[in-house]
Protein backbone atom coordinates (compact mmCIF):
# COMPACT_ATOMS: atom_id res chain seq x y z
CA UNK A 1 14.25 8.46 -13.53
CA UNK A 2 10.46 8.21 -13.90
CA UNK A 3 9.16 4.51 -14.60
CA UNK A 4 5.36 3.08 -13.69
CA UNK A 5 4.61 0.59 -11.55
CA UNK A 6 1.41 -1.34 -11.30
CA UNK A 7 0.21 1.74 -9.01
CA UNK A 8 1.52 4.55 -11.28
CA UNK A 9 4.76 6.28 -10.59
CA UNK A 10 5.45 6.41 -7.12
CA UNK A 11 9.14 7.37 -5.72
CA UNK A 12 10.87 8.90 -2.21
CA UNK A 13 10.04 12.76 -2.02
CA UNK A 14 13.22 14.88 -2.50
CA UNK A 15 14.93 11.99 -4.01
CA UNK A 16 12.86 11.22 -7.53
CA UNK A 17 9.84 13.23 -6.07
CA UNK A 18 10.78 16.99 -7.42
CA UNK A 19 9.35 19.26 -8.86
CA UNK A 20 11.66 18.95 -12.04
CA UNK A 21 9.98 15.31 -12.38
CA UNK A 22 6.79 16.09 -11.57
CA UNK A 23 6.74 19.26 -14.11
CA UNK A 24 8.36 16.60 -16.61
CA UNK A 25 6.10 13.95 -16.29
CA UNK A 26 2.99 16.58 -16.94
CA UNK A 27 4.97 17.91 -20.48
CA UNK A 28 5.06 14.50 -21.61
CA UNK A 29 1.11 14.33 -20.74
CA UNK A 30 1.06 17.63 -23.01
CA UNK A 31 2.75 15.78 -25.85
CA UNK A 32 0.86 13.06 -25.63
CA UNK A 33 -2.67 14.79 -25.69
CA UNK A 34 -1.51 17.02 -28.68
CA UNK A 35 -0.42 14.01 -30.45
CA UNK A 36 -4.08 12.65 -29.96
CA UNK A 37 -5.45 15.88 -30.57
CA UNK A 38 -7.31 15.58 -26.70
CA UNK A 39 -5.83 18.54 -25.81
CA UNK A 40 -9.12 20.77 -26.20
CA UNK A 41 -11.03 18.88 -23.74
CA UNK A 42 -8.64 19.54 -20.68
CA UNK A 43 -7.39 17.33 -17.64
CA UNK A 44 -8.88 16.92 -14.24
CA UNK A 45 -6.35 17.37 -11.00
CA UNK A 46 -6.67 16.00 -7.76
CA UNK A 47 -4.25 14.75 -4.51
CA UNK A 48 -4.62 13.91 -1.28
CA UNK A 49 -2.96 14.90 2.51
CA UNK A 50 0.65 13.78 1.66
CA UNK A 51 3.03 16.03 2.30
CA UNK A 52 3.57 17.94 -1.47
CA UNK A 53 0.66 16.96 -2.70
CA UNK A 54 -1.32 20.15 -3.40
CA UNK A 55 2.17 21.96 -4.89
CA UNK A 56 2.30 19.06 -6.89
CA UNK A 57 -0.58 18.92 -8.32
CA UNK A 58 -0.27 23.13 -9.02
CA UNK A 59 2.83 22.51 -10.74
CA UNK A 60 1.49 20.23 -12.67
CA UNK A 61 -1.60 22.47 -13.86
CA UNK A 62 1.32 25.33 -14.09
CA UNK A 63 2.92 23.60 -17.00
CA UNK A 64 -0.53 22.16 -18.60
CA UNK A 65 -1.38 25.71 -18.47
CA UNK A 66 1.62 26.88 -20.25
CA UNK A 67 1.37 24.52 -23.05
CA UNK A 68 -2.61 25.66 -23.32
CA UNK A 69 -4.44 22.83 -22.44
CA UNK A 70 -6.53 23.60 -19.45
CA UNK A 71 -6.24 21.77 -16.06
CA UNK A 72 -9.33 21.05 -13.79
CA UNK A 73 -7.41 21.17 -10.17
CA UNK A 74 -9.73 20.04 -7.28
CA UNK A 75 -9.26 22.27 -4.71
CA UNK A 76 -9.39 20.12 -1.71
CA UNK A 77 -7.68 16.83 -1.03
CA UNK A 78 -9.81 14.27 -2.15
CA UNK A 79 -10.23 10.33 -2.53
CA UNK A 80 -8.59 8.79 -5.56
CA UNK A 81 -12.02 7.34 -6.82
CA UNK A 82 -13.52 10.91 -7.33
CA UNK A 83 -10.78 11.11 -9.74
CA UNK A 84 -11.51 8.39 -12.01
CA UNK A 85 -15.51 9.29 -11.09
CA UNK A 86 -14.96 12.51 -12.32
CA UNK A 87 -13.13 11.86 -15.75
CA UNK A 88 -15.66 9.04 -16.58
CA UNK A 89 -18.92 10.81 -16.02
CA UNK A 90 -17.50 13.86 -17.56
CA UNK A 91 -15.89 12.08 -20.80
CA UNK A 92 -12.30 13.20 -19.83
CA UNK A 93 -9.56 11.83 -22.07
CA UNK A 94 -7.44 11.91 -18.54
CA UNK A 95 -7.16 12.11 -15.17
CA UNK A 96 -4.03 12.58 -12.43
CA UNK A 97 -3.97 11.92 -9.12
CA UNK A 98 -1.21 13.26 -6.87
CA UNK A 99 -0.71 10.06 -4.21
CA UNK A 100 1.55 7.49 -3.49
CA UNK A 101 -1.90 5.67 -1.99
CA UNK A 102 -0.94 3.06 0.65
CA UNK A 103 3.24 3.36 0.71
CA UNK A 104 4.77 5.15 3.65
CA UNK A 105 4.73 8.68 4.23
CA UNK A 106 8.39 9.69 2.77
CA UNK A 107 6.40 8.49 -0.96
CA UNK A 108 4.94 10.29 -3.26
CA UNK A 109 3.39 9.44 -6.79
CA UNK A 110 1.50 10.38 -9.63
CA UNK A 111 -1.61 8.49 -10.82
CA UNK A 112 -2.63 8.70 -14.57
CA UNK A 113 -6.06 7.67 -15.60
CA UNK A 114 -7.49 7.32 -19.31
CA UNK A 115 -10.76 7.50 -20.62
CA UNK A 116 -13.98 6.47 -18.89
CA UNK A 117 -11.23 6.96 -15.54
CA UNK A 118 -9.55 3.86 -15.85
CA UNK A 119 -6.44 3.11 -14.62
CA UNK A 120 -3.38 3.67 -17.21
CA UNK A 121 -2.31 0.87 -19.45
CA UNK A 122 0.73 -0.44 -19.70
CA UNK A 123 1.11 0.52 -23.22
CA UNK A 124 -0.18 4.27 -22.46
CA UNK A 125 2.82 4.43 -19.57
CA UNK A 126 5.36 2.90 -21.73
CA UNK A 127 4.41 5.33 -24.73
CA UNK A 128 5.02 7.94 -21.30
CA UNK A 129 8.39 6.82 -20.44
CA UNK A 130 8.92 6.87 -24.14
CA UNK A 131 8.51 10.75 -24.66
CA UNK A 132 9.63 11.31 -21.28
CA UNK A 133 13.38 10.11 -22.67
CA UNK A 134 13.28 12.38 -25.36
CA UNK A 135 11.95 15.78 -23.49
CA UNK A 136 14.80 18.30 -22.75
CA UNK A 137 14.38 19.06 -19.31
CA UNK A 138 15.69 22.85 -19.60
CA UNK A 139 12.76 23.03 -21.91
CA UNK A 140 9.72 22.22 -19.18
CA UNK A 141 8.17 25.31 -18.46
CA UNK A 142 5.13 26.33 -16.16
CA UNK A 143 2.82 29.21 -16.46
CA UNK A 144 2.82 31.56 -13.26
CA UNK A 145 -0.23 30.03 -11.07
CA UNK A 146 -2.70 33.19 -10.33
CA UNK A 147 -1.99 34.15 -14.38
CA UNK A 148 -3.14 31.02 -15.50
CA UNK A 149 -5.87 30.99 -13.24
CA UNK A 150 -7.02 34.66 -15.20
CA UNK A 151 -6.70 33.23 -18.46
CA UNK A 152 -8.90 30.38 -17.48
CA UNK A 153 -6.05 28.05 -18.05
CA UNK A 154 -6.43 26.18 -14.32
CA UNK A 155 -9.94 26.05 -13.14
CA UNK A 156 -10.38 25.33 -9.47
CA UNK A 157 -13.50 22.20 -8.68
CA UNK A 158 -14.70 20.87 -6.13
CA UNK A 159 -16.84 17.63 -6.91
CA UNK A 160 -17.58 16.13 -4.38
CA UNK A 161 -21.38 16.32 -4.06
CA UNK A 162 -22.11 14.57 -7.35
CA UNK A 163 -19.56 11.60 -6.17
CA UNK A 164 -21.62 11.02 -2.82
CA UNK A 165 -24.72 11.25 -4.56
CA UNK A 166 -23.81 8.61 -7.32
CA UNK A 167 -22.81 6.43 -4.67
CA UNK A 168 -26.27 7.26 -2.84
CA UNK A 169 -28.08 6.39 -5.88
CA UNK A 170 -26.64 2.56 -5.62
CA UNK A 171 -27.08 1.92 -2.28
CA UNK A 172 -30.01 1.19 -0.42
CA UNK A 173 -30.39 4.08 1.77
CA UNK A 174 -34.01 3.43 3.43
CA UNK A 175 -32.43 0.04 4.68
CA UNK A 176 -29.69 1.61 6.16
CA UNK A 177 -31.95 4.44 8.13
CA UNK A 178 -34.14 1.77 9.30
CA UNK A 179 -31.63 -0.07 11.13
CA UNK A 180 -29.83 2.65 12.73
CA UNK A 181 -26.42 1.17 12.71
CA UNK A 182 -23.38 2.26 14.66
CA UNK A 183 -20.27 2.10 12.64
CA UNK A 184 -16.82 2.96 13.92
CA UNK A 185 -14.31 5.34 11.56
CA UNK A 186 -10.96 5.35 10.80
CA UNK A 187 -9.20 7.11 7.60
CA UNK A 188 -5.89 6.81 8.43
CA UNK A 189 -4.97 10.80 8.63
CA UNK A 190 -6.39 10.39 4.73
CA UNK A 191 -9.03 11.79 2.65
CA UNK A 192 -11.65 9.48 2.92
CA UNK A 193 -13.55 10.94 6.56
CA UNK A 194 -15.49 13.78 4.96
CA UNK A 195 -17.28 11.76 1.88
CA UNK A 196 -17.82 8.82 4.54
CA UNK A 197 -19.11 10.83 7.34
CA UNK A 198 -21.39 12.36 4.69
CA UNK A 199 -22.36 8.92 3.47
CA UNK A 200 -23.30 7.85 6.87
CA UNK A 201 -24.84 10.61 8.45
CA UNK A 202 -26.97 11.05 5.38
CA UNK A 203 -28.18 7.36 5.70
CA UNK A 204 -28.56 8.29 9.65
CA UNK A 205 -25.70 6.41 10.85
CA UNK A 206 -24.25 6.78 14.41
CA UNK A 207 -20.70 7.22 13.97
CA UNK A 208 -17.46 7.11 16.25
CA UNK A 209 -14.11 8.34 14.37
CA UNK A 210 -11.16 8.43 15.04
CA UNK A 211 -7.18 9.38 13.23
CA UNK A 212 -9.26 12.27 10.70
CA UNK A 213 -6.79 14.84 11.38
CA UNK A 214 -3.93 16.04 8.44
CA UNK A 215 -0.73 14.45 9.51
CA UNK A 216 1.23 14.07 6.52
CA UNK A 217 3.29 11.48 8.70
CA UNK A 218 -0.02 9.33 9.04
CA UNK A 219 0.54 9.16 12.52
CA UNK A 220 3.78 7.17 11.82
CA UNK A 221 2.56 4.18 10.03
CA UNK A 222 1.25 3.12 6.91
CA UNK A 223 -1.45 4.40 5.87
CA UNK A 224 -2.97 0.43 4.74
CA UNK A 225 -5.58 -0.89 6.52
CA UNK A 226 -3.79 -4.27 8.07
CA UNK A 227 -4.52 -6.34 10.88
CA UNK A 228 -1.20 -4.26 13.02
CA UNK A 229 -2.25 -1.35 11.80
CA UNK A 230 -5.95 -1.09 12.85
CA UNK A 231 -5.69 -2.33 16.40
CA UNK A 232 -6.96 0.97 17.44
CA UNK A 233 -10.22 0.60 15.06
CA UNK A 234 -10.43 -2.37 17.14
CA UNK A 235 -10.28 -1.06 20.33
CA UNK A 236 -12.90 1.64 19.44
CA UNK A 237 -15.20 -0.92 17.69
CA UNK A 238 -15.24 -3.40 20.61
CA UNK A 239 -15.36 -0.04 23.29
CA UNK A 240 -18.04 1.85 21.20
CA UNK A 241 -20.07 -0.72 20.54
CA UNK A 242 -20.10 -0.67 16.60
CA UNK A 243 -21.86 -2.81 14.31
CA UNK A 244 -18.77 -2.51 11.75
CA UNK A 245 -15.06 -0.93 11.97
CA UNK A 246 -14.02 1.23 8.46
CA UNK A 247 -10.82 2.12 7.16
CA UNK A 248 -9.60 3.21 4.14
CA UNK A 249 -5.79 3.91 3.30
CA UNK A 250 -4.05 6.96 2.02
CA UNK A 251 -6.18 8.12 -0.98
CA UNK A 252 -9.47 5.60 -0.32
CA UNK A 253 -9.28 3.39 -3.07
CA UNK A 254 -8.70 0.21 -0.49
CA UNK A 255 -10.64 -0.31 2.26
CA UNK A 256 -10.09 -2.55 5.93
CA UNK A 257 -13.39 -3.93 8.01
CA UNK A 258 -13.07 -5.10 11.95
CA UNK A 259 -16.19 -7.11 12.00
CA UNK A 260 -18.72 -7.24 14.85
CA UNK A 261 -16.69 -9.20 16.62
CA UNK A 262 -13.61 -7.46 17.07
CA UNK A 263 -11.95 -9.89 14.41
CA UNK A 264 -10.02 -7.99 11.22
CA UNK A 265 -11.54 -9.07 7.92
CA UNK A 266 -8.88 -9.72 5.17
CA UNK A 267 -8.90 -7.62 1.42
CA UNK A 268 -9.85 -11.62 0.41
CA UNK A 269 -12.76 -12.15 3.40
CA UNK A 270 -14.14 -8.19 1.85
CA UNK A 271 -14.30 -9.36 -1.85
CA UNK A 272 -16.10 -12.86 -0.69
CA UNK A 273 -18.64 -11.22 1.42
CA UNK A 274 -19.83 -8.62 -1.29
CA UNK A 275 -19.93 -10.67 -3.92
CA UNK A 276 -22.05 -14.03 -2.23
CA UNK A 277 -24.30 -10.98 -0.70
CA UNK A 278 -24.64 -9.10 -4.20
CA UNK A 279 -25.63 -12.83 -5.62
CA UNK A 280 -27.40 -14.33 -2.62
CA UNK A 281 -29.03 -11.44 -1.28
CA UNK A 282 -29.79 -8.84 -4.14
CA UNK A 283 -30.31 -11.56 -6.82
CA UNK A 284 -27.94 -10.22 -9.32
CA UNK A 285 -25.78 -12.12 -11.64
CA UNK A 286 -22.30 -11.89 -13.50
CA UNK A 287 -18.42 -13.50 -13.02
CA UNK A 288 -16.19 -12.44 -10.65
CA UNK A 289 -12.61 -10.74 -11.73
CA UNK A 290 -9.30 -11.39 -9.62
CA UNK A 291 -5.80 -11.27 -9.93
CA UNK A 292 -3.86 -13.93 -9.48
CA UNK A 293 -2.93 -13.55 -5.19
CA UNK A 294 -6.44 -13.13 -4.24
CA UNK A 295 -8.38 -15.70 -2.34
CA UNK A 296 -10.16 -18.95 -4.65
CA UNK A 297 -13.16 -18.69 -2.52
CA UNK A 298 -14.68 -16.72 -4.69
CA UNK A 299 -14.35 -19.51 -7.56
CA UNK A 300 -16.11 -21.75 -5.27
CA UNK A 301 -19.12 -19.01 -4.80
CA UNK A 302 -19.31 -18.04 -8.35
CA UNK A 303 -19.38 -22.19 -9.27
CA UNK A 304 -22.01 -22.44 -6.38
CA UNK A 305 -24.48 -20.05 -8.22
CA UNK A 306 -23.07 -21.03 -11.46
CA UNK A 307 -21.17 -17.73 -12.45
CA UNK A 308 -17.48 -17.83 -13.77
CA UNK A 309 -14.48 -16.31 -12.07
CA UNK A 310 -11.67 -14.95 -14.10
CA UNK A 311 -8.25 -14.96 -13.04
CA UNK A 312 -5.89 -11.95 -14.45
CA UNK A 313 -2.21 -10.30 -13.35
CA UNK A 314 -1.94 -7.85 -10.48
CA UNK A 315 -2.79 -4.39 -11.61
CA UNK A 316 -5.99 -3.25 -11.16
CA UNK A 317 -6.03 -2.03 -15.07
CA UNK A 318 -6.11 -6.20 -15.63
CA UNK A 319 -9.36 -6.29 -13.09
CA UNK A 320 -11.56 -3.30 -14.75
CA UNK A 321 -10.35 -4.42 -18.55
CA UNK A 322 -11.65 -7.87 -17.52
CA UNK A 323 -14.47 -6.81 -16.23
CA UNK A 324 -15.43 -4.59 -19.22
CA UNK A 325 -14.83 -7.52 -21.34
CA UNK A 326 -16.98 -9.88 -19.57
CA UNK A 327 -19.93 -8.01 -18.05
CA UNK A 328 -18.44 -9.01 -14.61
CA UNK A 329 -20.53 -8.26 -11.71
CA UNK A 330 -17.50 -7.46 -9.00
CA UNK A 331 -13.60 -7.34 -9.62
CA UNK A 332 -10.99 -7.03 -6.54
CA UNK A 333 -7.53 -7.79 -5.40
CA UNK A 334 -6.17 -9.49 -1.85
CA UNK A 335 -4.13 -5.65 -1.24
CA UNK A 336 -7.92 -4.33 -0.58
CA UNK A 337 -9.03 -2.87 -3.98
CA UNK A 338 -12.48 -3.68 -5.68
CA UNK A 339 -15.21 -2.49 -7.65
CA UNK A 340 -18.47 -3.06 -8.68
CA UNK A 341 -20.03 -3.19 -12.21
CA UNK A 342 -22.37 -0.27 -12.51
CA UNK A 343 -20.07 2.36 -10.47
CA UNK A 344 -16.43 3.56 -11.78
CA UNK A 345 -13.70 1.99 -13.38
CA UNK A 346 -11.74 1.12 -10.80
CA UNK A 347 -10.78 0.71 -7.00
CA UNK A 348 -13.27 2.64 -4.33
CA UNK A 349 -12.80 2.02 -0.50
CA UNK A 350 -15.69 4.40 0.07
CA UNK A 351 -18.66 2.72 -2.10
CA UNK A 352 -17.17 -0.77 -0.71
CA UNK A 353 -17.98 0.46 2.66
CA UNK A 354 -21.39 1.49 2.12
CA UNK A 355 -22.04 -1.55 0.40
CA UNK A 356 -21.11 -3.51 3.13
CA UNK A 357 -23.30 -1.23 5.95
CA UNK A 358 -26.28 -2.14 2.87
CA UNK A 359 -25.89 -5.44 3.40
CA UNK A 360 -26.11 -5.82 7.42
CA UNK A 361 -28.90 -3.75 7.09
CA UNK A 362 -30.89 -5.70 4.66
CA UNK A 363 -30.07 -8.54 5.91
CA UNK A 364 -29.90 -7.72 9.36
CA UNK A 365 -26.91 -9.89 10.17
CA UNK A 366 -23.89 -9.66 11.52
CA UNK A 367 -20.71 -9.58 9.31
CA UNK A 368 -19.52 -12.84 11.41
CA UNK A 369 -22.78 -14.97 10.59
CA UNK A 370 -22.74 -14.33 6.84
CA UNK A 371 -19.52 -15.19 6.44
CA UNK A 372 -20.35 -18.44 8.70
CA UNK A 373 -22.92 -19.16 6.24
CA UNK A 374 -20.62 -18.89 3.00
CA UNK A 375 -17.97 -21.57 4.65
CA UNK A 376 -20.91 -23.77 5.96
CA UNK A 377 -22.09 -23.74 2.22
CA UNK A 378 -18.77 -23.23 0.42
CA UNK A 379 -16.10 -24.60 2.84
CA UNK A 380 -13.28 -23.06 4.70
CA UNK A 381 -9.96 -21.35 3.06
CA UNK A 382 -6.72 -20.41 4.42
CA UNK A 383 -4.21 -18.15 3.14
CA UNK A 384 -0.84 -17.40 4.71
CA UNK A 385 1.12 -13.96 3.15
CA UNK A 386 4.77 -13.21 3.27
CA UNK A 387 6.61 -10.46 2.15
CA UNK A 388 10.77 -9.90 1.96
CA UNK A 389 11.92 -6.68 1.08
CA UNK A 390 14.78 -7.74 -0.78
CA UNK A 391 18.68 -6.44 -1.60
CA UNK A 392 19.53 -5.92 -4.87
CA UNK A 393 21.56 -9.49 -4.78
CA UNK A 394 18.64 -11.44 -3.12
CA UNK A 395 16.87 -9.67 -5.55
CA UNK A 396 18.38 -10.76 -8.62
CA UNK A 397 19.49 -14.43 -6.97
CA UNK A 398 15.58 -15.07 -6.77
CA UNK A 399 14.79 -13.95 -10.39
CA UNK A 400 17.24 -15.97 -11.52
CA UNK A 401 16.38 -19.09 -9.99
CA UNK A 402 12.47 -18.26 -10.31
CA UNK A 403 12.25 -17.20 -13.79
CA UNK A 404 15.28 -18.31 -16.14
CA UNK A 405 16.22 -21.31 -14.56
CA UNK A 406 12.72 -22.10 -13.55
CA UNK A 407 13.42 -24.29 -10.72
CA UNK A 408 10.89 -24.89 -7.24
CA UNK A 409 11.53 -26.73 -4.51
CA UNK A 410 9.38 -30.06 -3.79
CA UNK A 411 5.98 -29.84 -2.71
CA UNK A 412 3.95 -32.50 -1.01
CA UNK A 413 1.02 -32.47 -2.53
CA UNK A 414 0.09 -33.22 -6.92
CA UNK A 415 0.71 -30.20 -9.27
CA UNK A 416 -2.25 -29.83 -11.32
CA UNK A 417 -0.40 -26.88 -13.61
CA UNK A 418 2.37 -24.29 -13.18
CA UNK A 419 1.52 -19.90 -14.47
CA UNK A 420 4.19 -17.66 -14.98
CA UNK A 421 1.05 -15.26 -16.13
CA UNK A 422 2.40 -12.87 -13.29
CA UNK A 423 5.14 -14.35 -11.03
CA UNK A 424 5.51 -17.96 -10.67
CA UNK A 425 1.96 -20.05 -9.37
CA UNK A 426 1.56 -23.73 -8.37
CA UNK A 427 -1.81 -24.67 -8.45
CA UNK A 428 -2.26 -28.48 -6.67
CA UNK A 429 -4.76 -30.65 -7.18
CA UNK A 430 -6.59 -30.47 -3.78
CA UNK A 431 -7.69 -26.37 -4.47
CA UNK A 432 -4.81 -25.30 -3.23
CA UNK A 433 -1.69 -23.11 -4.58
CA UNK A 434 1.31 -21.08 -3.86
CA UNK A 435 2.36 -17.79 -5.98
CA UNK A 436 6.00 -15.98 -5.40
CA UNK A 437 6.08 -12.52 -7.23
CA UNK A 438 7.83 -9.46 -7.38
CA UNK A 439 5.87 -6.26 -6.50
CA UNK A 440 5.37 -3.78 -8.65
CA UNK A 441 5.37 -0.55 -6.48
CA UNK A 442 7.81 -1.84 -3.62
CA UNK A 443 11.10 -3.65 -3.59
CA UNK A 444 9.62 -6.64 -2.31
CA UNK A 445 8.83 -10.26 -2.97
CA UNK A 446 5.58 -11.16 -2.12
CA UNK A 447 4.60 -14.91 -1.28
CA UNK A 448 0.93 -16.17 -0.78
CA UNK A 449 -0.09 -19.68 -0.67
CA UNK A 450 -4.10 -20.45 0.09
CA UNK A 451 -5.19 -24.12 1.43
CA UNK A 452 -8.03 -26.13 2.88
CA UNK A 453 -5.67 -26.18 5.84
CA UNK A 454 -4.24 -23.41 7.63
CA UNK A 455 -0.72 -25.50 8.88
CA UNK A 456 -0.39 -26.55 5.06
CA UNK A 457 -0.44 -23.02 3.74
CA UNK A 458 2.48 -21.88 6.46
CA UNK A 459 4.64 -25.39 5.52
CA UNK A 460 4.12 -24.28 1.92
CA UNK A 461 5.23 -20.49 2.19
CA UNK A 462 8.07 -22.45 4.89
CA UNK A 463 9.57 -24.73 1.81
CA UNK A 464 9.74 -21.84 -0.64
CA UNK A 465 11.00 -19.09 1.57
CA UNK A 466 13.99 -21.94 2.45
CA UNK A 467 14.60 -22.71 -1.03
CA UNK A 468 15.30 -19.22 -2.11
CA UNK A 469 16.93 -18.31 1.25
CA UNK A 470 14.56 -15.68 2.44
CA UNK A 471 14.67 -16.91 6.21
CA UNK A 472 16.60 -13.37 7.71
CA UNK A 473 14.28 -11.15 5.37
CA UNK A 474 11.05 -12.56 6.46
């Protein structure tokens, strides 16, 4: 019943989310680290405010304990990045997460990092699922908590501190005092508000926050930082006055902005602004990593100051491998995940943030007249986004006609080349393209098309969603 996604393992609490699986899943993680002899050097334990989270991530340390490999639990709900921070700086072998990040609130999930805290390969979950089919589940045992806690078989941590000040070390914090910003909060009921709120009173922020409370429900939506979802951010921002509007989802590892303006900045409009200001404004150098639904704006910035941009599947493991691989200065994804080269191995809402208050304090500009600049010098983009959450029949109709019979509908403008690297992208000849794909955490088909002109990017996702006949799912 347990299979990986592109997000980890995520599934409906009381439905594939037991205990039983959850206490399964962590014996095959004891197998595993036997087998590679990384048992000796422990695992580090951490989840967020979801409801089952903290038992979760006890029973998992419970049956680490039992097989005598000791389990680092953090013993406070914490961001997803202080994870992966956490098993890189401290030469882990893993890491797990207890989150189900950005999905509703009746998920879930378990998130399995390797070495140097980088998200789990695909090989390393399908060698999981592997064991996983051959464990007897009347044989998955877990040590009794407050024994294993006396034989020094769970140790409880708490590091926090060492995360904020390795993101404090990056950012330029005399800037940020200087201009006294005002920056409005939201963390979606998650775990992001106390490492932010330390973050910006440290660098003498004024702040205005709202949603920090524990409600497992997340206030009863999402917990992803969309346009619908942050319309109160927006109404605080543009009552406040702020200078910026933050929110992170679930577990922090994606981040939202409302700009100056009131106006919600796409994942896409994030990733352009950090990297042109990392290049432009702090003179550094190196490609640019995204997947293959994320915005080509940044090809046009990293051809303007003669960088390379990579394109790789959805996953964040493709972005960080990448990025290892080619010295890349910035890596992110149009669902609101990036990094930075320099920091950790993977997606972190909260060092995005700061980043961005960095940069309207060094520059001392608003959000909206950098990203003026960048079109003025790179020209304008549009991207229109669709998803269908699909039945099982529409589900397989699609795949079928998609990816064995390999058939599209007629587009109006020349096809330079046609990717099945992940789903099924049209790139056209005027830097344009169109991408249908399954997701890998949701049962959903996602469509994005991106275009010099908005109405072109709409007809495009119009002729595609009518040739598979999405129209009543939309």
């Amino acid at each position: 019943m347990i299979q990986f996604g592109t997000g980890g393992w995520r599934a409906i609490i009381g439905d594939e989310f037991t205990k039983a699986n959850i206490q399964l899943l962590s014996k095959a993680m004891c197998i595993r680290m036997k087998q590679e002899g990384n048992d000796r050097q422990g695992i580090l334990i951490g989840y967020d405010r979801r409801f089952l989270s903290k038992e979760a991530m006890r029973w998992c340390g419970e049956v680490f304990a039992q097989e005598g490999i000791t389990a680092m639990l953090v013993n406070k709900a914490a961001p997803t990045p202080l994870i992966m921070y956490y098993v890189q700086k401290h030469e882990l072998p893993y890491g797990m997460m207890i989150t189900a990040s950005h999905n509703p609130s009746l998920y879930n999930g378990i998130k399995i990092f390797t070495a140097g805290g980088r998200d789990a390969s695909r090989e390393v979950t399908d060698e999981l699922e592997q064991i996983l089919a051959g464990i007897d589940p009347e044989q998955v045992h877990g040590m009794e908590y407050e024994k294993a806690v006396e034989e020094g078989l769970i140790r409880e941590v708490y590091p926090l501190n060492e995360y904020i000040d390795s993101i404090l070390e990056r950012i330029d914090c005399e800037a940020i005092k200087a201009a006294q910003l005002k920056v409005a909060l939201d963390p979606m009921y998650g775990v992001s508000g106390i490492p932010l709120k330390t973050l910006l009173y440290t660098t003498r922020c004024d702040i205005e926050t709202i949603h920090d409370s524990h409600d497992t429900l997340f206030g009863g939506k999402m917990p992803a930082p969309s346009a619908s979802t942050l319309r109160p951010l927006i109404a605080s921002i543009m009552d406040y006055p702020a200078d910026i509007g933050i929110a992170t989802d679930g577990d922090a590892d994606r981040l939202g902005v409302i700009d100056d303006t009131g106006r919600y900045l796409h994942a896409n409009d994030i990733l352009v602004l950090l990297y042109y200001y990392m290049v432009r404004y702090r003179g550094m150098h190196g490609a640019v990593v995204r997947n293959v639904a994320t915005t080509h704006m940044l090809d046009r910035i990293a051809r303007k100051f003669g960088e390379q941009c990579y394109e790789v599947p959805v996953g964040f493991k493709h972005i960080s491998a990448k990025m290892s691989e080619t010295d890349a200065l910035l890596g992110g994804e149009s669902s609101g995940g990036l990094t930075v080269r320099g920091h950790i191995n993977g997606k972190d809402g909260i060092y995005a943030a700061m980043l961005l208050i960095e940069m309207i304090a060094v520059t001392g500009r608003s959000i909206s007249s950098i990203y003026r600049d960048i079109e003025k010098e790179c020209g304008s983009i549009h991207m229109e986004e669709r998803d269908y959450r699909l039945t099982a029949q529409h589900k397989e109709d699609a795949y079928r006609l998609l990816f064995e019979r390999k058939e599209l509908p007629q587009f109006p403008f020349p096809t330079e080349r046609i990717s099945y690297l992940d789903g099924v992208k049209i790139y056209f000849e005027n830097d344009g393209w169109i991408i249908a794909r399954f997701s890998g955490t949701e049962p959903v088909l996602r469509i994005f098309s991106e275009m010099p002109r908005e109405e072109d990017s709409k007809m495009l996702c119009d002729r595609l969603e009518e040739f598979l006949g999405l129209g009543d799912l939309a």
